[in-house]
N, C-alpha and C. Protein backbone atom coordinates (compact mmCIF):
# COMPACT_ATOMS: atom_id res chain seq x y z
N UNK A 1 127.32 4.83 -110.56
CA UNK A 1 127.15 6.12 -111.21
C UNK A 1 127.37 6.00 -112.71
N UNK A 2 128.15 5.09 -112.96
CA UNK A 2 128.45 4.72 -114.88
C UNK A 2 127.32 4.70 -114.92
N UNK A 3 126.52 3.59 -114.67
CA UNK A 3 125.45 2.79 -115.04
C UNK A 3 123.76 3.76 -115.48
N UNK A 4 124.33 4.30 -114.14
CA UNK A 4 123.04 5.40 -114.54
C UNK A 4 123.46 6.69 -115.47
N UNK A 5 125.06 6.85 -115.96
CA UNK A 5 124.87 8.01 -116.77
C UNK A 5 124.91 6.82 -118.30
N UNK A 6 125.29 6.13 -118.44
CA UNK A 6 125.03 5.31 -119.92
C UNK A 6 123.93 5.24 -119.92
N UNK A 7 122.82 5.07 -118.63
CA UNK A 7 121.27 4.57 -118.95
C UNK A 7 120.46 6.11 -119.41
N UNK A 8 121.06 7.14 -119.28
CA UNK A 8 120.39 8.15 -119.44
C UNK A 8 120.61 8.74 -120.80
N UNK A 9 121.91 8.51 -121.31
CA UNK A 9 122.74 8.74 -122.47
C UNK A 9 121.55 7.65 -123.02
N UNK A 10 121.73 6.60 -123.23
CA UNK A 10 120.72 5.70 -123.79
C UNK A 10 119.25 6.10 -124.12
N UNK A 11 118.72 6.60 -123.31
CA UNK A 11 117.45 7.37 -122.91
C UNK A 11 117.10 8.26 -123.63
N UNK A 12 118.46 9.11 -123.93
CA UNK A 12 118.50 10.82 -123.83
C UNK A 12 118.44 10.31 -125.58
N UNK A 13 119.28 8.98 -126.10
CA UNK A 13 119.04 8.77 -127.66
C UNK A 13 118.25 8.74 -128.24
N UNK A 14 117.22 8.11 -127.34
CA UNK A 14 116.03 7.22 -127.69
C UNK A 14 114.74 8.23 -127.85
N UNK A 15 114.80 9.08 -127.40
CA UNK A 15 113.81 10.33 -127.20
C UNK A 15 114.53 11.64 -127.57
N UNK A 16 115.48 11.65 -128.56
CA UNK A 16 115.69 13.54 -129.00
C UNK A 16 114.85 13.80 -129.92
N UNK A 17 114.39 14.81 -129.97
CA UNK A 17 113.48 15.42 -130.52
C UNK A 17 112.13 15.27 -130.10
N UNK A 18 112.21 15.08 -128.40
CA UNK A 18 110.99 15.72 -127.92
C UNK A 18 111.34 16.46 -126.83
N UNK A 19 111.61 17.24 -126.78
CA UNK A 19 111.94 18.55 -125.98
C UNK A 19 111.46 18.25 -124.82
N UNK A 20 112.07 18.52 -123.68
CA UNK A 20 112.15 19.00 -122.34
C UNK A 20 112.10 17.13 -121.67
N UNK A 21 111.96 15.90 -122.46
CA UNK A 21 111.88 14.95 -122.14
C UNK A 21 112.96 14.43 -121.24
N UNK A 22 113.11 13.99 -120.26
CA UNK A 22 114.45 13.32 -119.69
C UNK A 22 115.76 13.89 -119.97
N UNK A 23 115.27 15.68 -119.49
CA UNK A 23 116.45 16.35 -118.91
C UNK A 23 116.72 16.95 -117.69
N UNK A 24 116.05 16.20 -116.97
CA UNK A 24 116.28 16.26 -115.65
C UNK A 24 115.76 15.21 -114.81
N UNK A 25 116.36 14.83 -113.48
CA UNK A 25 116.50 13.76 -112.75
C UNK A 25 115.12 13.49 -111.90
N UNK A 26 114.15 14.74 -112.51
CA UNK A 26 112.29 14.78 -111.96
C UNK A 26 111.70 13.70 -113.51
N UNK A 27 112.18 14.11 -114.43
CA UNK A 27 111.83 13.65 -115.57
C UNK A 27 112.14 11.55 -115.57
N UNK A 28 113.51 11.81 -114.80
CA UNK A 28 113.43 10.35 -114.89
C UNK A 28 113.43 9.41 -113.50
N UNK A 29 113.08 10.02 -112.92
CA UNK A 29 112.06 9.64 -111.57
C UNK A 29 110.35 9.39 -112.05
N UNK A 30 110.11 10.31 -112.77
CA UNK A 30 109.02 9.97 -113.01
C UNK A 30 108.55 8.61 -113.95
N UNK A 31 109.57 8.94 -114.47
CA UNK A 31 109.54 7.33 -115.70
C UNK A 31 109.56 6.23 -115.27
N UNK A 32 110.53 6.51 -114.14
CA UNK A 32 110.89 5.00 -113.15
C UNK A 32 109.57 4.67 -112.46
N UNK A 33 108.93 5.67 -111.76
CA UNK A 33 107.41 5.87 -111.24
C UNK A 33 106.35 4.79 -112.00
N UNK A 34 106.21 5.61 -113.24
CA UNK A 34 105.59 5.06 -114.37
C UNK A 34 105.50 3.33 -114.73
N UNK A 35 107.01 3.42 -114.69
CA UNK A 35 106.98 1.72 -114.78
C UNK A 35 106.88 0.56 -113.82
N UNK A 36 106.90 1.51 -112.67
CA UNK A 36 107.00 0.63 -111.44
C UNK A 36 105.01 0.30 -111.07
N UNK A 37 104.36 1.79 -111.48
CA UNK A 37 102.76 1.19 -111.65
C UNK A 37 102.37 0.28 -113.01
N UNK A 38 103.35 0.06 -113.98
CA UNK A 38 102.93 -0.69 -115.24
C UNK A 38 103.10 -2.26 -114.59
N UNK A 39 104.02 -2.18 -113.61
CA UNK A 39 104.35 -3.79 -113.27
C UNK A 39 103.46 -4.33 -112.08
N UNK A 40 103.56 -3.26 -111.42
CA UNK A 40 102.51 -3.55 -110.12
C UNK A 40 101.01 -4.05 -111.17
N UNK A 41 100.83 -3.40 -111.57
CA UNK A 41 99.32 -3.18 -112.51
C UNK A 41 99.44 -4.91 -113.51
N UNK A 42 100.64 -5.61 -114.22
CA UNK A 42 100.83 -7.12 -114.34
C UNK A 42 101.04 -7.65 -113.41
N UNK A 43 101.52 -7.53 -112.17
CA UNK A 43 101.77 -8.75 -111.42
C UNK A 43 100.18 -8.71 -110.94
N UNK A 44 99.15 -7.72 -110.49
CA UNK A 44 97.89 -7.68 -109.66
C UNK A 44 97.13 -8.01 -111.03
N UNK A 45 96.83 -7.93 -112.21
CA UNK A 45 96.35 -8.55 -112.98
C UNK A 45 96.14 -10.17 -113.12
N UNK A 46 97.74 -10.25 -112.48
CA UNK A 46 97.90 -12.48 -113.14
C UNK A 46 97.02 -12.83 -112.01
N UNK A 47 97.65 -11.84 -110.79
CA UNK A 47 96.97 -12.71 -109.46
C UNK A 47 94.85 -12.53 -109.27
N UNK A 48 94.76 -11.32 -110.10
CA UNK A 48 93.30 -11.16 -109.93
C UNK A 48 92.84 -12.22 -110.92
N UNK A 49 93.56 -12.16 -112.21
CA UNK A 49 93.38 -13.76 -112.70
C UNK A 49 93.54 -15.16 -111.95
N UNK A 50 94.24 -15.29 -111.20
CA UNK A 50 94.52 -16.53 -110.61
C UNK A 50 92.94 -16.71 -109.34
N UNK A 51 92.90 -15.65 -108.66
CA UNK A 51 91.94 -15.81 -107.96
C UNK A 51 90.43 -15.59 -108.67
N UNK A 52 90.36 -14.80 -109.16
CA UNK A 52 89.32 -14.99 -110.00
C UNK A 52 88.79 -16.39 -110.10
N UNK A 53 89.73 -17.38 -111.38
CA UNK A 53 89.18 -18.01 -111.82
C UNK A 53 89.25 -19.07 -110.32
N UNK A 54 89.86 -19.53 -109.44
CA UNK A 54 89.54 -19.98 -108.65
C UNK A 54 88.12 -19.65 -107.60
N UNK A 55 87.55 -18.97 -108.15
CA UNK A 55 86.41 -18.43 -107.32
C UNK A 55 85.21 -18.56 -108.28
N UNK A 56 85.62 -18.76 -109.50
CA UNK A 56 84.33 -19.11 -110.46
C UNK A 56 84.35 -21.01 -110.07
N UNK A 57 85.23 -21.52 -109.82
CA UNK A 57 84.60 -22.76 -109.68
C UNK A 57 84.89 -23.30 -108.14
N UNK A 58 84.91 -22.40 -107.51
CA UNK A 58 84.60 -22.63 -105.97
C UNK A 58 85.55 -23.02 -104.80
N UNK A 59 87.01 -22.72 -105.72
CA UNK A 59 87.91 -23.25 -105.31
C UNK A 59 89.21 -22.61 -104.48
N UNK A 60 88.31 -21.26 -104.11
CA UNK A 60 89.85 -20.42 -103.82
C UNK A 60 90.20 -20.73 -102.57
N UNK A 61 89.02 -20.77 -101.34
CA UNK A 61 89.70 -21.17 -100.06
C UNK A 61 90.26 -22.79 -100.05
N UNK A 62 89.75 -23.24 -100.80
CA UNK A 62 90.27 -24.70 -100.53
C UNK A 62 92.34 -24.06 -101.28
N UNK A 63 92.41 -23.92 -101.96
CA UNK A 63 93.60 -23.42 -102.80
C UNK A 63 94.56 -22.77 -101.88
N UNK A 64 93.82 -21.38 -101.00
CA UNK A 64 94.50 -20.28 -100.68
C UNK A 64 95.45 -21.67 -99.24
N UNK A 65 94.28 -22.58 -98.88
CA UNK A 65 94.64 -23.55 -97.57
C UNK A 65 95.76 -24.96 -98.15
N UNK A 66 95.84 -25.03 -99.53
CA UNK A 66 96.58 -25.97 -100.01
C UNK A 66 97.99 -24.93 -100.43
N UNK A 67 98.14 -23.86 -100.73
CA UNK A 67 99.30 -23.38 -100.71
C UNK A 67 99.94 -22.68 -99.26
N UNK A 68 99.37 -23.03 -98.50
CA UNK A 68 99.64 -21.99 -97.90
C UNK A 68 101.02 -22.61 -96.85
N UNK A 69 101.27 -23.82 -97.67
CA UNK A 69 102.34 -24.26 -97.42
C UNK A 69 103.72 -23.20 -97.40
N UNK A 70 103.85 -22.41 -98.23
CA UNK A 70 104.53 -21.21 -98.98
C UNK A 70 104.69 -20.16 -97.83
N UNK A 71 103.78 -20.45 -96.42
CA UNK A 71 104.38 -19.43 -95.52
C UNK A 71 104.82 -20.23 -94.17
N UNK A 72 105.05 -21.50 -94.45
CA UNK A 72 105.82 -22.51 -93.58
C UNK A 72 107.53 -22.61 -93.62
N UNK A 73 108.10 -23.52 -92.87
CA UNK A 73 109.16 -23.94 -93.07
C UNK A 73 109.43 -24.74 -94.69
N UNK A 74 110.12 -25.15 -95.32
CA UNK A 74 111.59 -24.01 -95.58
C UNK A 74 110.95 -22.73 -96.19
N UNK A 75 109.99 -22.65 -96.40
CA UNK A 75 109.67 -21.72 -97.31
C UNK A 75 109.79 -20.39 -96.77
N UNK A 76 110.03 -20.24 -95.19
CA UNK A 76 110.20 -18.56 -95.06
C UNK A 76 111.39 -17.88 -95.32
N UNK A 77 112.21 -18.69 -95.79
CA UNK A 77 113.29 -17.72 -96.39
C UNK A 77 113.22 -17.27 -97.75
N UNK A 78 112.49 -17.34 -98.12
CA UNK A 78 111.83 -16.80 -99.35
C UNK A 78 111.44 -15.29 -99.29
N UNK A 79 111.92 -14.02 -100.20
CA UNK A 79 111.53 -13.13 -99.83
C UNK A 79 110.07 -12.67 -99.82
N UNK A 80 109.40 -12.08 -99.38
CA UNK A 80 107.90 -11.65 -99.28
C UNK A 80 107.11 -11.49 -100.55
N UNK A 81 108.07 -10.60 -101.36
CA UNK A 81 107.40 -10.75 -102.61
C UNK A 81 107.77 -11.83 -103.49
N UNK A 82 108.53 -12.66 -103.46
CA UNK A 82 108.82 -14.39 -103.72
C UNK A 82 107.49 -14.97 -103.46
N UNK A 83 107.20 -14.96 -102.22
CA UNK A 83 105.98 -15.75 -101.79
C UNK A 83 104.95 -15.34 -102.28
N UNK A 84 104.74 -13.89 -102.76
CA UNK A 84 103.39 -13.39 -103.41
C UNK A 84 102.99 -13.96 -104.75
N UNK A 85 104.59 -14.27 -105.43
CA UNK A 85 104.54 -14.72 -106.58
C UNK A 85 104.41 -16.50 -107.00
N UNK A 86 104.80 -16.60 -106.27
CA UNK A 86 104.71 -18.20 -105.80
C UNK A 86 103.40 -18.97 -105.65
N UNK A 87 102.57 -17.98 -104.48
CA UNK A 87 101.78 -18.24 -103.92
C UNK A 87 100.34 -18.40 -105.33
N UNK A 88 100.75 -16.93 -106.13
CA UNK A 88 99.67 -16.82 -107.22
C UNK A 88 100.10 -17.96 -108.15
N UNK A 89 101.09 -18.60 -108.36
CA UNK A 89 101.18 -19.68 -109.37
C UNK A 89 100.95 -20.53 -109.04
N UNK A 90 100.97 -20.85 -107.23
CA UNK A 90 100.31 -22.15 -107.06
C UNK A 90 98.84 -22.32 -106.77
N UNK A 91 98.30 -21.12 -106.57
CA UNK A 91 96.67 -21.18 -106.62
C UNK A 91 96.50 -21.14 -107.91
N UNK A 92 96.63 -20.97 -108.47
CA UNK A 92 96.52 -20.78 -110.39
C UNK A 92 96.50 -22.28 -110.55
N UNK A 93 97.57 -23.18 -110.45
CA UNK A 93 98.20 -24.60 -110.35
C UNK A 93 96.78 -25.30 -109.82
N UNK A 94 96.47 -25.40 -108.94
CA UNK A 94 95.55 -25.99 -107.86
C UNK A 94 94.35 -25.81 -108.30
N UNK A 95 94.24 -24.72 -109.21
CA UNK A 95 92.46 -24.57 -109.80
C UNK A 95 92.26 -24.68 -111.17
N UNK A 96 93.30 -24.84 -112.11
CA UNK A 96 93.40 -25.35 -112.97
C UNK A 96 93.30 -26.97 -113.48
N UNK A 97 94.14 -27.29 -111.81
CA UNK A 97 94.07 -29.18 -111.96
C UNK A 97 92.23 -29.76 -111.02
N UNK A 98 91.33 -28.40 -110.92
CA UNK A 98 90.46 -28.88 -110.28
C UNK A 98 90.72 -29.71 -108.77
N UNK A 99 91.22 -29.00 -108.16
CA UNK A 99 91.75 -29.22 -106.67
C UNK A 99 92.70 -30.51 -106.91
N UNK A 100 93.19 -30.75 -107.55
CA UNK A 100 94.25 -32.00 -107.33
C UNK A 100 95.78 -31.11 -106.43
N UNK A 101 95.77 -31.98 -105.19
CA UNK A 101 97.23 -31.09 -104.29
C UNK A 101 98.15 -31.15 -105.16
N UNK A 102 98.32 -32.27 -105.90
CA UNK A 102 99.77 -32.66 -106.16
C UNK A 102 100.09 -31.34 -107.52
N UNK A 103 98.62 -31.22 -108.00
CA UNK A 103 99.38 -30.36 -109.28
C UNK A 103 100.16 -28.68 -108.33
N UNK A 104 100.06 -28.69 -107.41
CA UNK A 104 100.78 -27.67 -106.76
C UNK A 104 102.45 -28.17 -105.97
N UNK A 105 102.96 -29.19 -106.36
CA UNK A 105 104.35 -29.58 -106.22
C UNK A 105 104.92 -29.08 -107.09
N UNK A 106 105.02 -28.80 -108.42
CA UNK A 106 105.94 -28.44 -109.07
C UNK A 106 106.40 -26.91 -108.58
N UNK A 107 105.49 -26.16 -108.69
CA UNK A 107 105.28 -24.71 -108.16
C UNK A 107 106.15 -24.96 -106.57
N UNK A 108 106.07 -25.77 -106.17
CA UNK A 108 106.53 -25.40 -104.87
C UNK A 108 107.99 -25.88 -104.84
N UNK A 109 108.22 -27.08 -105.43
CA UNK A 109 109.71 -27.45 -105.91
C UNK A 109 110.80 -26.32 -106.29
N UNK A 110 110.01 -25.87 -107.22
CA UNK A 110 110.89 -24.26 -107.99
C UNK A 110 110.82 -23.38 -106.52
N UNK A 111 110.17 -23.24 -105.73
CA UNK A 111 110.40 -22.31 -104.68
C UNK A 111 111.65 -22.73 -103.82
N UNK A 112 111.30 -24.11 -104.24
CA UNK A 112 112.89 -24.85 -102.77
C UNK A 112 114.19 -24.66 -103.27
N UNK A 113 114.18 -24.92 -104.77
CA UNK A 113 115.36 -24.47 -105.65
C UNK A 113 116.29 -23.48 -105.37
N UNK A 114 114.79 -22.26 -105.63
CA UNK A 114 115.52 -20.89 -105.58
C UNK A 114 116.11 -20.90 -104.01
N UNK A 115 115.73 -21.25 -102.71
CA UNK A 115 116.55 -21.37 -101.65
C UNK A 115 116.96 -22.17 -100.84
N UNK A 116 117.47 -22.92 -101.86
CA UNK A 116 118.22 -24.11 -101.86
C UNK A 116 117.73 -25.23 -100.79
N UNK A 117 116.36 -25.24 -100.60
CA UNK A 117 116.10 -26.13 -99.60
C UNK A 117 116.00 -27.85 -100.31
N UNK A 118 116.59 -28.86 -99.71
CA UNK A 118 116.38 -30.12 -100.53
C UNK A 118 115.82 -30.94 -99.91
N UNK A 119 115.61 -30.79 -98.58
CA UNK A 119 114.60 -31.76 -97.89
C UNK A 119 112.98 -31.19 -97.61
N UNK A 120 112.69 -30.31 -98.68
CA UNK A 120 111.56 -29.47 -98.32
C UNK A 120 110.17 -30.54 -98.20
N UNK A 121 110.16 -31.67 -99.24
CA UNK A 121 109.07 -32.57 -99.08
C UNK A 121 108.78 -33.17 -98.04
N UNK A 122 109.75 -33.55 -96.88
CA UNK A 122 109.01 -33.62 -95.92
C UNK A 122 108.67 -32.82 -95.06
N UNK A 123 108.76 -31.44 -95.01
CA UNK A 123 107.40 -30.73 -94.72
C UNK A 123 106.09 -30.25 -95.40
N UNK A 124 106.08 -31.22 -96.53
CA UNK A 124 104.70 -30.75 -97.43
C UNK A 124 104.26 -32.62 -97.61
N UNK A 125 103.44 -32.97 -97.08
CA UNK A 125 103.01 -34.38 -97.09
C UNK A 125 102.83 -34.90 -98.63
N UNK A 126 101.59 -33.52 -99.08
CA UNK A 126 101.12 -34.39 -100.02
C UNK A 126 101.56 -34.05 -101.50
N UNK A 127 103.00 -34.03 -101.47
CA UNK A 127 104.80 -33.65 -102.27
C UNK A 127 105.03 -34.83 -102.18
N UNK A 128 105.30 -35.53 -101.07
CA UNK A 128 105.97 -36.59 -100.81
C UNK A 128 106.05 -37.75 -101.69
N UNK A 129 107.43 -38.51 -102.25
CA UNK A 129 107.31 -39.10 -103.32
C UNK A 129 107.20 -40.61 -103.21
């Protein structure tokens, strides 16, 4: 409850002198609203970028089938939207290196990190060092 009355006090600084702005808890619901479609609207941008350009050079199903490591072991403890994000950096990865697998290890390394998996390469063959 601090947190959200300093964030509003903060708010309430940042915007006086425009009347009726974020004085009430519809006002900053809506803001929260607002920013939550500004982010949805970047994260579906990178990924319409990522697939995109994998589809201008012919490469997305081969890609979507080389990551799709990302909904295997260790990788399902990864939260859902983890994997969405993951998933778009390693098709991005994979069509950038012109189908080379391996340029999609790094991307997948950082996924084992975040949940702490350390034997993850041997369930991804072509990781393997």
């Amino acid at each position: 409850a601090v947190v959200s009355t300093q964030r509003k006090q903060w708010y309430q600084r940042r915007v006086r002198g425009i009347p009726g702005l974020l004085n009430s808890s519809q006002d900053q619901e809506m803001i929260r609203f607002i920013l939550c479609i500004v982010l949805v609207a970047a994260v579906t941008a990178f990924t319409m970028d990522a697939a995109e350009k994998c589809r201008e050079i012919g490469l997305f199903d081969k890609a979507r089938v080389a990551c799709s490591a990302l909904y295997r072991r260790p990788f399902t403890r990864l939260d859902r939207r983890r994997i969405f994000d993951y998933l778009s950096k390693c098709m991005l990865e994979y069509c950038e290196c012109f189908g080379d697998s391996s340029c999609i290890c790094p991307v997948l390394e950082e996924a084992a990190e975040e949940i702490g998996a350390k034997r993850w390469r041997r369930y991804v063959p072509k990781c393997r060092v």
